[in-house]
N, C-alpha and C. Protein backbone atom coordinates (compact mmCIF):
# COMPACT_ATOMS: atom_id res chain seq x y z
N UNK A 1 -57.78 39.55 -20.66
CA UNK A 1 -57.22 40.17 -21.83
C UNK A 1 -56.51 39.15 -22.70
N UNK A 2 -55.66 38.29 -21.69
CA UNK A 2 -55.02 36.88 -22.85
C UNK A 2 -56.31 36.41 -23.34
N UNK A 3 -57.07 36.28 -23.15
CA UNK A 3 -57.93 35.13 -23.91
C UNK A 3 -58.73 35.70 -24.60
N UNK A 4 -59.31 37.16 -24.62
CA UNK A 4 -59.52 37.90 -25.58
C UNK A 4 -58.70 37.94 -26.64
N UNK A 5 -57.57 37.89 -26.68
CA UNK A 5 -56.74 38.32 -27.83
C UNK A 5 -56.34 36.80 -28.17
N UNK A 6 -56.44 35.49 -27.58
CA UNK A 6 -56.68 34.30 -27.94
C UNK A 6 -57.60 33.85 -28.91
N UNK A 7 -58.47 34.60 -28.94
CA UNK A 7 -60.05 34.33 -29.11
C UNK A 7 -59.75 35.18 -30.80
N UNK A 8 -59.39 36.27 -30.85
CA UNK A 8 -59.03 37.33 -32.09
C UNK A 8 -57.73 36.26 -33.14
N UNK A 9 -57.04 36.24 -32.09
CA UNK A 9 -56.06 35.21 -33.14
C UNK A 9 -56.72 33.62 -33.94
N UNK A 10 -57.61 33.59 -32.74
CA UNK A 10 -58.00 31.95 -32.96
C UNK A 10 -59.18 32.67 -34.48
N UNK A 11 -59.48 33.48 -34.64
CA UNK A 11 -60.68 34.13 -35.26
C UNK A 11 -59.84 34.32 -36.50
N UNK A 12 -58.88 34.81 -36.71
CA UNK A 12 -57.62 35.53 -37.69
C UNK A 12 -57.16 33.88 -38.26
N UNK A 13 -57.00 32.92 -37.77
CA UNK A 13 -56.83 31.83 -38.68
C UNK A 13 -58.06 31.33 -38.90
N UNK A 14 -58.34 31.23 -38.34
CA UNK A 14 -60.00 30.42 -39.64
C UNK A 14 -60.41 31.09 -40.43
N UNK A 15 -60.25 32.59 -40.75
CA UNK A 15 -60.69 33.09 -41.84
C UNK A 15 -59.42 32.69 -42.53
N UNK A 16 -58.02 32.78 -42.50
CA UNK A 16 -57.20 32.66 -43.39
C UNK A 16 -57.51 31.11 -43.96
N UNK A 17 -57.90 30.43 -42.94
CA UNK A 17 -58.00 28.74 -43.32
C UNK A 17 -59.20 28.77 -44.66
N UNK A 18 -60.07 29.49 -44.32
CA UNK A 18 -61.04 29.81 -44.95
C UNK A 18 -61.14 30.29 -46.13
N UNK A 19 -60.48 31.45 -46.30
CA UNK A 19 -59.89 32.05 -47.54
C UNK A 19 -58.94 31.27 -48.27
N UNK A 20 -57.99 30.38 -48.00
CA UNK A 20 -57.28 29.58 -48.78
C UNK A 20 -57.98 28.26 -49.51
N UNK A 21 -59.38 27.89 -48.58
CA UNK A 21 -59.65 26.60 -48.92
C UNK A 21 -61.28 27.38 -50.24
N UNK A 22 -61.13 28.14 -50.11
CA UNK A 22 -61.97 28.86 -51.50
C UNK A 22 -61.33 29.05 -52.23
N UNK A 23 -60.26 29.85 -52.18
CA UNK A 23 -58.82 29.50 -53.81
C UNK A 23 -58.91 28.25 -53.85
N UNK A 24 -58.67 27.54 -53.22
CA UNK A 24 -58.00 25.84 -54.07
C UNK A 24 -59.42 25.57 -54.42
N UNK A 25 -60.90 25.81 -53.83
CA UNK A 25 -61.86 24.80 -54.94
C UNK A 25 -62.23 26.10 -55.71
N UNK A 26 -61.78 27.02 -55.87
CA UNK A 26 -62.32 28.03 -56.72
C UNK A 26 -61.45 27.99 -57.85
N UNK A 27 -59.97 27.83 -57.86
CA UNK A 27 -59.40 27.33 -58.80
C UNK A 27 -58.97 25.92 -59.43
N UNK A 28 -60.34 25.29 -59.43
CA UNK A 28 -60.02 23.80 -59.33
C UNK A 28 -59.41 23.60 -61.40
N UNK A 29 -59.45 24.41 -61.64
CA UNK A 29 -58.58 24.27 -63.35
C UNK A 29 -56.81 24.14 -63.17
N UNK A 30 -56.06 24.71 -61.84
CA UNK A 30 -54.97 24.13 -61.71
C UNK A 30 -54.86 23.40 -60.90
N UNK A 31 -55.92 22.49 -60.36
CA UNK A 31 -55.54 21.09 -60.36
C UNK A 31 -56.33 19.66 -61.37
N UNK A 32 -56.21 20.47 -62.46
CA UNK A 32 -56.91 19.52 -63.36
C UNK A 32 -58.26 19.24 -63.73
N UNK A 33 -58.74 19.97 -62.73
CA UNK A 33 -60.43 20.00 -62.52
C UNK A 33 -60.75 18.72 -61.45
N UNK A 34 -59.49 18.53 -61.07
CA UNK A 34 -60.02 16.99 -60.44
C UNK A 34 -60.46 17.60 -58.95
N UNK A 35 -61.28 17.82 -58.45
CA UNK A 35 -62.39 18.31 -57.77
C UNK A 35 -62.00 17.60 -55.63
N UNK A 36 -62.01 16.03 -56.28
CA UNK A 36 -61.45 15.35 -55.13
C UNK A 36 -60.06 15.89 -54.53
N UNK A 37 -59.48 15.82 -55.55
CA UNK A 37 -57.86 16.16 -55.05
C UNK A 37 -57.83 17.45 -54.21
N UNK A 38 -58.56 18.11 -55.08
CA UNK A 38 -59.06 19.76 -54.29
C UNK A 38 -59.27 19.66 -52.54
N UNK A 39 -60.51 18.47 -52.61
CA UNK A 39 -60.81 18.95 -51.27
C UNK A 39 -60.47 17.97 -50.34
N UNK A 40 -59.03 17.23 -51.14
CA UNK A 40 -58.54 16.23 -50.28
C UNK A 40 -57.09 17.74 -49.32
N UNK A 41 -56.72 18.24 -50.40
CA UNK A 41 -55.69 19.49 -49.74
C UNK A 41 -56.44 20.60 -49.04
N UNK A 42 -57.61 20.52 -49.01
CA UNK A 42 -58.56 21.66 -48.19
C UNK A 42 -58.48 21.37 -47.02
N UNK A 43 -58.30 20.14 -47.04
CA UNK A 43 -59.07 18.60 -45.64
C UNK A 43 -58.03 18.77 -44.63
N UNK A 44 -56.17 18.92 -45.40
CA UNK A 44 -54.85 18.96 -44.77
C UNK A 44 -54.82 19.80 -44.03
N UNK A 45 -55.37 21.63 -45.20
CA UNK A 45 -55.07 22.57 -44.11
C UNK A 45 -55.91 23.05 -43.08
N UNK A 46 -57.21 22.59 -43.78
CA UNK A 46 -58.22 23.46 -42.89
C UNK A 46 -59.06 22.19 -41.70
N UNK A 47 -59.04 21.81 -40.66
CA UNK A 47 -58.98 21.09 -39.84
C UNK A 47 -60.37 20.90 -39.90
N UNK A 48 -61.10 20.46 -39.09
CA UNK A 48 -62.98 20.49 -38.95
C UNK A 48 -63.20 21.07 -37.70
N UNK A 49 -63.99 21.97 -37.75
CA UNK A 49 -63.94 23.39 -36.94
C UNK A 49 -64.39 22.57 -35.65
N UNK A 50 -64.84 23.33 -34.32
CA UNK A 50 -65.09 22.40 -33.37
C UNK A 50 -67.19 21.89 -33.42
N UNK A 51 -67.07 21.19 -32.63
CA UNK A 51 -68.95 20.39 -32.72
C UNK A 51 -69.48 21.68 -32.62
N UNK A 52 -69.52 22.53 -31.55
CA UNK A 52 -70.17 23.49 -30.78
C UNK A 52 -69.53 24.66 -31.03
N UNK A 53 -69.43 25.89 -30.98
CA UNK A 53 -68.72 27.29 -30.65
C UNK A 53 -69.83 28.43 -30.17
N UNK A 54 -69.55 29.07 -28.82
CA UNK A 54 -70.09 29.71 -28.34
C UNK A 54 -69.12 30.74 -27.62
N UNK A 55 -69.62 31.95 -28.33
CA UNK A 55 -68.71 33.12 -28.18
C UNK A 55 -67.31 32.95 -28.55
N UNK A 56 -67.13 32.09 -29.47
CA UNK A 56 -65.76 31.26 -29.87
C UNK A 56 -65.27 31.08 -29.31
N UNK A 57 -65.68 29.86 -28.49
CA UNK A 57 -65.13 29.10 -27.78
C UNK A 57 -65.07 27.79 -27.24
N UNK A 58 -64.93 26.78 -27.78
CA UNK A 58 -65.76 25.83 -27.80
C UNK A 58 -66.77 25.31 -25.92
N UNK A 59 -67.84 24.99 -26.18
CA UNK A 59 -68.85 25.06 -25.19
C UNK A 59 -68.49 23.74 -24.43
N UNK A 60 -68.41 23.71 -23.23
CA UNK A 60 -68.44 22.52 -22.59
C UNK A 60 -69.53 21.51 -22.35
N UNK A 61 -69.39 20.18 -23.06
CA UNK A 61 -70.48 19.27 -22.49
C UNK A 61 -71.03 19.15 -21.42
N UNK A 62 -72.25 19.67 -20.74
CA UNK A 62 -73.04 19.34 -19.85
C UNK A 62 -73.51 18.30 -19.73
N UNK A 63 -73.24 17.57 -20.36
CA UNK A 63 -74.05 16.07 -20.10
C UNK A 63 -72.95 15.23 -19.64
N UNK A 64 -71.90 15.41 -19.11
CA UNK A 64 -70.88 14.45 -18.44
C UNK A 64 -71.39 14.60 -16.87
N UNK A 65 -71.01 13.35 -16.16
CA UNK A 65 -70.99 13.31 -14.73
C UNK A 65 -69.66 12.73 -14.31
N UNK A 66 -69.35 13.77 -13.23
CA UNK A 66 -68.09 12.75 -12.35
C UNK A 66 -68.74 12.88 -11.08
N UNK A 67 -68.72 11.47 -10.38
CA UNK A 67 -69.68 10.92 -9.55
C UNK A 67 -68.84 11.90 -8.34
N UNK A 68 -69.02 12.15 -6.82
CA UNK A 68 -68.27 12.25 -6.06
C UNK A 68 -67.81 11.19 -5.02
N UNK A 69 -66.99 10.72 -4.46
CA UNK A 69 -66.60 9.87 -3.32
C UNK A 69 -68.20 9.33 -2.40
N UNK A 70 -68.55 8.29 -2.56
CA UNK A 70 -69.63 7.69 -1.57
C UNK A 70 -69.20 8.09 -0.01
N UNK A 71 -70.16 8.86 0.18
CA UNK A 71 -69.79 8.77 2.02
C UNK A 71 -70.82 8.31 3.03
N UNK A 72 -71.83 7.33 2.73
CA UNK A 72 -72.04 6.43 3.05
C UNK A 72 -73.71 7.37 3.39
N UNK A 73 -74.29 8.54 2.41
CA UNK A 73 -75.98 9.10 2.81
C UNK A 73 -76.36 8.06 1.82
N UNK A 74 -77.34 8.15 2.54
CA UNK A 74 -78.56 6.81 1.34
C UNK A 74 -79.69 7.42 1.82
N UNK A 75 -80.79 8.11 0.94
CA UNK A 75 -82.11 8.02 0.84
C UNK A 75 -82.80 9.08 0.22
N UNK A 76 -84.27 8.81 -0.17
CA UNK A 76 -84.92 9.13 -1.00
C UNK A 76 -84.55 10.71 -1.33
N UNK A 77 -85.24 10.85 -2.66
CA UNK A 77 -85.03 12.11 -3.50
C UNK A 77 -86.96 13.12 -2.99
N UNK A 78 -86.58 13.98 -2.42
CA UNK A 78 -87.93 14.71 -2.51
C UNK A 78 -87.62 15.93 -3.42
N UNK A 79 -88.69 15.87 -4.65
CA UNK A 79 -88.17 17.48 -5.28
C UNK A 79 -89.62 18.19 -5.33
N UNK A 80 -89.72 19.31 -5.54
CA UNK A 80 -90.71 20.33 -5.84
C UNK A 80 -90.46 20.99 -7.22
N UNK A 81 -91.46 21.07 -7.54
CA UNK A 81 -91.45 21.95 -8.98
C UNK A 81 -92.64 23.09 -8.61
N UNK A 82 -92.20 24.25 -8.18
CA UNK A 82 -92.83 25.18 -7.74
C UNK A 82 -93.29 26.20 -8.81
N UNK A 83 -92.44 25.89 -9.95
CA UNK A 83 -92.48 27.03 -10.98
C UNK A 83 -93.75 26.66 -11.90
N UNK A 84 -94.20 27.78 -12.89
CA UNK A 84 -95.75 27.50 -13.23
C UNK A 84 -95.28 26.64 -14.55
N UNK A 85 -94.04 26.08 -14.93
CA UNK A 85 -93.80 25.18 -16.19
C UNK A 85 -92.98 23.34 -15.47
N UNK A 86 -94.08 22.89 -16.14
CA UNK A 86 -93.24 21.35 -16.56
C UNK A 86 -91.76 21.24 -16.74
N UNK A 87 -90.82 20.42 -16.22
CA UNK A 87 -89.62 20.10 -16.34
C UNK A 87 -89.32 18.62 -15.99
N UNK A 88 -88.53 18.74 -16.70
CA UNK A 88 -87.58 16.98 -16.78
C UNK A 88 -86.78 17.06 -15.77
N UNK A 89 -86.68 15.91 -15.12
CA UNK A 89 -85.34 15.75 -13.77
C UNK A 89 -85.17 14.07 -14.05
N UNK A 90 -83.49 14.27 -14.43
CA UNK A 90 -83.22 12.85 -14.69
C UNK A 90 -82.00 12.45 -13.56
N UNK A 91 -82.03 10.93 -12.98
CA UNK A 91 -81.22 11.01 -12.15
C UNK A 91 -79.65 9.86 -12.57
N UNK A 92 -78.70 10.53 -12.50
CA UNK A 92 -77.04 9.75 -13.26
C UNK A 92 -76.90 8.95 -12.44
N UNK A 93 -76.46 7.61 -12.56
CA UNK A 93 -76.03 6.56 -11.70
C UNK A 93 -74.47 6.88 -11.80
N UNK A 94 -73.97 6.56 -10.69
CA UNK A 94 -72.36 7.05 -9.99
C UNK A 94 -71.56 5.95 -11.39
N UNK A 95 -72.25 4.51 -11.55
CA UNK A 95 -71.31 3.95 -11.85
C UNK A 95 -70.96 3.97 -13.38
N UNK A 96 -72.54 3.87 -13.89
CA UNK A 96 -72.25 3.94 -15.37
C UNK A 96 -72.15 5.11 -16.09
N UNK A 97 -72.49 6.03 -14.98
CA UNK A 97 -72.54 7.60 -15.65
C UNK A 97 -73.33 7.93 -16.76
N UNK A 98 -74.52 7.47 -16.83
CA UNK A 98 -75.28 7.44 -17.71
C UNK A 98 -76.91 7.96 -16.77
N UNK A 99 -77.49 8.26 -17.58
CA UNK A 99 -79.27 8.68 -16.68
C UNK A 99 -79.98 7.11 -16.74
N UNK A 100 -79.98 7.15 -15.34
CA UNK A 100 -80.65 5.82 -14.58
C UNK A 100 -82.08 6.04 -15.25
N UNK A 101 -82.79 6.94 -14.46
CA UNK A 101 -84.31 7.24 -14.56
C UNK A 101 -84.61 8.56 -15.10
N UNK A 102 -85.61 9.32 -15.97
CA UNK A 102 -86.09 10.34 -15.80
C UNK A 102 -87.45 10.24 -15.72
N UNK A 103 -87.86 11.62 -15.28
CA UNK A 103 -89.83 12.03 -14.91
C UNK A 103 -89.66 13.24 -15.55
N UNK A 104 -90.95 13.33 -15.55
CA UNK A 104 -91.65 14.88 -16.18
C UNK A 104 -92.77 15.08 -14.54
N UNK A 105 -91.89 16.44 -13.95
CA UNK A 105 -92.32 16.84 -13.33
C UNK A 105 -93.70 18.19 -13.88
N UNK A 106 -95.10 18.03 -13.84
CA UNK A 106 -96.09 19.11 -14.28
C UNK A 106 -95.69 20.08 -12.42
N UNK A 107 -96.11 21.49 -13.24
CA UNK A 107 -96.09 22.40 -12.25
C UNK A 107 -97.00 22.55 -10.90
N UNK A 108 -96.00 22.55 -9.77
CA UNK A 108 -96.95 22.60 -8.44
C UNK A 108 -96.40 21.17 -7.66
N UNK A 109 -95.86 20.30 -8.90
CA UNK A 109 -95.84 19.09 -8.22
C UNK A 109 -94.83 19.01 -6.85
N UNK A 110 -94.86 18.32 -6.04
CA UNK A 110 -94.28 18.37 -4.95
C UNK A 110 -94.05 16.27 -4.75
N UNK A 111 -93.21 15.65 -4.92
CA UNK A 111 -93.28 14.44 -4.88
C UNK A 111 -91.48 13.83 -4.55
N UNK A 112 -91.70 12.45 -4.11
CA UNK A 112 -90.83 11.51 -3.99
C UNK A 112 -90.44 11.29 -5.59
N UNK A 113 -89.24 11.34 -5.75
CA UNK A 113 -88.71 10.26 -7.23
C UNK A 113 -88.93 8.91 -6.85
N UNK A 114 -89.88 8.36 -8.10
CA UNK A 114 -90.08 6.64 -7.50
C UNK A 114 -89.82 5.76 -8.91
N UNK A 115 -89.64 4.81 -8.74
CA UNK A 115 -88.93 3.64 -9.57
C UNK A 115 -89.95 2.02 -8.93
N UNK A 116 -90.83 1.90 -9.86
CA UNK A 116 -91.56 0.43 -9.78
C UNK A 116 -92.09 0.83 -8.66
N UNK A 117 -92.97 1.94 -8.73
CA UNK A 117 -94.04 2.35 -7.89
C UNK A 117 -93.49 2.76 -6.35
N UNK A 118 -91.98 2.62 -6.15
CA UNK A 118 -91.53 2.51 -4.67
C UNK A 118 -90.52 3.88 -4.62
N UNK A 119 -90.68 4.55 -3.30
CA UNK A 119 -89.71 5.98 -3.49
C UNK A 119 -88.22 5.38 -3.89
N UNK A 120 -87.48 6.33 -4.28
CA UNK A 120 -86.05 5.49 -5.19
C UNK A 120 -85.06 5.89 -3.51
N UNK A 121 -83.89 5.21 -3.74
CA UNK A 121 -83.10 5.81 -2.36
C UNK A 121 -81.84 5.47 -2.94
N UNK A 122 -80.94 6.79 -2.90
CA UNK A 122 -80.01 6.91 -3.87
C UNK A 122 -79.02 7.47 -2.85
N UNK A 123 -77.52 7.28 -3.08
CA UNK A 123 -76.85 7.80 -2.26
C UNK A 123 -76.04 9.04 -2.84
N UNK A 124 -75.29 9.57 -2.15
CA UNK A 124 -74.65 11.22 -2.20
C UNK A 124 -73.70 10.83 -3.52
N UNK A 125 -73.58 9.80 -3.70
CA UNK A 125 -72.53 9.75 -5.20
C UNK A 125 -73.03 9.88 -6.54
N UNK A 126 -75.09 10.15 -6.62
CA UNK A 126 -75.80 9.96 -7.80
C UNK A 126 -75.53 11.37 -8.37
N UNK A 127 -75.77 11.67 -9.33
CA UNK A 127 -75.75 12.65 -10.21
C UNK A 127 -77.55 13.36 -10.52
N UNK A 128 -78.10 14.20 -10.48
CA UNK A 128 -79.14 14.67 -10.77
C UNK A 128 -79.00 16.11 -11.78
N UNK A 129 -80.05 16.03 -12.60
CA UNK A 129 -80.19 17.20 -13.92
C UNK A 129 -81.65 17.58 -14.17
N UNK A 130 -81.69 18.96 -14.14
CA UNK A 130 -82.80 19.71 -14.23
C UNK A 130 -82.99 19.97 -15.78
N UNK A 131 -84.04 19.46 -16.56
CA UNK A 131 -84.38 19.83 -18.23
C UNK A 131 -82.82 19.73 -18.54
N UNK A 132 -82.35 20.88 -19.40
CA UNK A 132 -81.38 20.10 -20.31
C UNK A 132 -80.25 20.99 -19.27
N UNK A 133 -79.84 20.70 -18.45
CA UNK A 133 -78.83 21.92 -17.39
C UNK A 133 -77.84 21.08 -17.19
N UNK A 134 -77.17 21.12 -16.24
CA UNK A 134 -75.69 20.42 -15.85
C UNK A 134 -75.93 19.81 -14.79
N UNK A 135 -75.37 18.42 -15.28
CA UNK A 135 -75.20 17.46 -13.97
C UNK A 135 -74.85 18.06 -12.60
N UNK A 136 -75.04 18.05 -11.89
CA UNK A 136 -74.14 17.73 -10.28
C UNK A 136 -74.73 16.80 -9.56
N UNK A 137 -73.84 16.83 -8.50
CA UNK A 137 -73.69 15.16 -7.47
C UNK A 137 -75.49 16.03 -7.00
N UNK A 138 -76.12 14.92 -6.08
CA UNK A 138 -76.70 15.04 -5.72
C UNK A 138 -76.84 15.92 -4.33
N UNK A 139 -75.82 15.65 -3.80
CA UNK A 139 -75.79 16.20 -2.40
C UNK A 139 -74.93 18.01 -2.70
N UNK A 140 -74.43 18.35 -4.26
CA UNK A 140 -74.51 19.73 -4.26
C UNK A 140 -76.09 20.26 -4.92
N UNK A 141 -77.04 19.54 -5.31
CA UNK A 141 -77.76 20.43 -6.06
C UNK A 141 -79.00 19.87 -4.58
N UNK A 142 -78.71 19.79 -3.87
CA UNK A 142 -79.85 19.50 -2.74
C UNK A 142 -79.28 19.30 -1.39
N UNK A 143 -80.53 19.94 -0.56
CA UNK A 143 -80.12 19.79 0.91
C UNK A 143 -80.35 18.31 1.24
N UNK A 144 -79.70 17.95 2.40
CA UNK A 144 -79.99 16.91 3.15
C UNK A 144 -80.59 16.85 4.35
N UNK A 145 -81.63 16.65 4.25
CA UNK A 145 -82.61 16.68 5.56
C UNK A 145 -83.67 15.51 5.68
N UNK A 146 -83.28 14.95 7.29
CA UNK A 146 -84.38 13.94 7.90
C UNK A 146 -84.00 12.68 6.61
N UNK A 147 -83.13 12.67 6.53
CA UNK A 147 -82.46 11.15 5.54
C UNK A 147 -82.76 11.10 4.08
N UNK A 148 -83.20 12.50 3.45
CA UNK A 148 -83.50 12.50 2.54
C UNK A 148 -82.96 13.75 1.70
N UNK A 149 -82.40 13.87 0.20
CA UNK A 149 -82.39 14.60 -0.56
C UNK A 149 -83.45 15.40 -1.07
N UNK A 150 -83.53 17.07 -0.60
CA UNK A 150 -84.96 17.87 -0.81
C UNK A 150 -84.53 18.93 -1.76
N UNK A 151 -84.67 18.40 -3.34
CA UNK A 151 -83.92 19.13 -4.36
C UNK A 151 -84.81 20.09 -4.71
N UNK A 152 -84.16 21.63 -4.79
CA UNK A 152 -85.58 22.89 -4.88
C UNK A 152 -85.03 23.53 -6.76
N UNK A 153 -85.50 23.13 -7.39
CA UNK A 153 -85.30 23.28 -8.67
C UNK A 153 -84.94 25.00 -8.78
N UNK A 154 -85.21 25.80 -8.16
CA UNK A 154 -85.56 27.23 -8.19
C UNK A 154 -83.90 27.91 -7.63
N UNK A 155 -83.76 27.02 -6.66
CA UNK A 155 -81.94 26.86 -6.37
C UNK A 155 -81.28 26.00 -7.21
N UNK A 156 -81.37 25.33 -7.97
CA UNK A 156 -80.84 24.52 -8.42
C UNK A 156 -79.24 25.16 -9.09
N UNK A 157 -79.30 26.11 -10.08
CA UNK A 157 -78.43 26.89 -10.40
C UNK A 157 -77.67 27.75 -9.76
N UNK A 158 -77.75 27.90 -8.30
CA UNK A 158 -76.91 29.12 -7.32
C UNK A 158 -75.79 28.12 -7.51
């Protein structure tokens, strides 16, 4: 209920922000006509709304990774793409936090992630992302079995 009525207030000033910054360029004859000056005092009150708003609120970046603590798993990525559509799976390196590698998985595929023709072997601190979805560590968006990460795209979101 607070953040509903957060959300109504936060809604109740941007229209007022809104409505004031149309008087000042709508009456730009009392400030001389000088046009700049106008929307240099528009600029003061009315802030620059946020990048994103969803359900007014601003949306959280999915494309950040925070790596988790190394606890010393190392090895290969097996994923399946069981579903009847193509998808992207890119994998975050712990350190630079940036996407190391991505593939285009076609549907049915069932394969090793490989890098210079060789399966990749990545430890529990990498970051992995399904098409455009949210990072997580590797070892939450996949089981660990027989020394290897077996990521099931179809769970991916539980």
């Amino acid at each position: 209920m607070a953040s509903e009525h957060k959300t109504q207030i936060t809604i109740a000033i941007i229209g007022v922000i809104g409505t004031i910054a149309v008087a000042i360029i709508s009456n730009l004859d009392k400030f001389g006509g000088n046009e700049q000056q106008a929307k240099e005092l528009v600029a003061t009150i009315a802030p620059a709304p946020p990048a994103e708003i969803s359900n007014n609120i601003s949306a959280p970046n999915i494309n950040t990774f925070s790596p988790k603590q190394f606890d010393g798993r190392i090895g290969k990525v097996f994923i399946q793409n069981s579903s009847p559509y193509p998808f992207k799976v890119s994998l975050w390196h712990p350190a630079s936090k940036q996407i190391f590698k991505s593939w285009s998985l076609d549907e049915g595929t069932e394969t090793h992630l490989t890098t210079d023709n060789q399966a990749i072997n990545i430890g529990n601190d990498w970051g992995i992302q399904i098409g455009d979805s949210q990072v997580k560590p590797i070892d939450d968006a996949s089981s660990w079995v027989n020394n290897e990460w077996r990521v099931n795209p179809n769970s991916y979101h539980e």
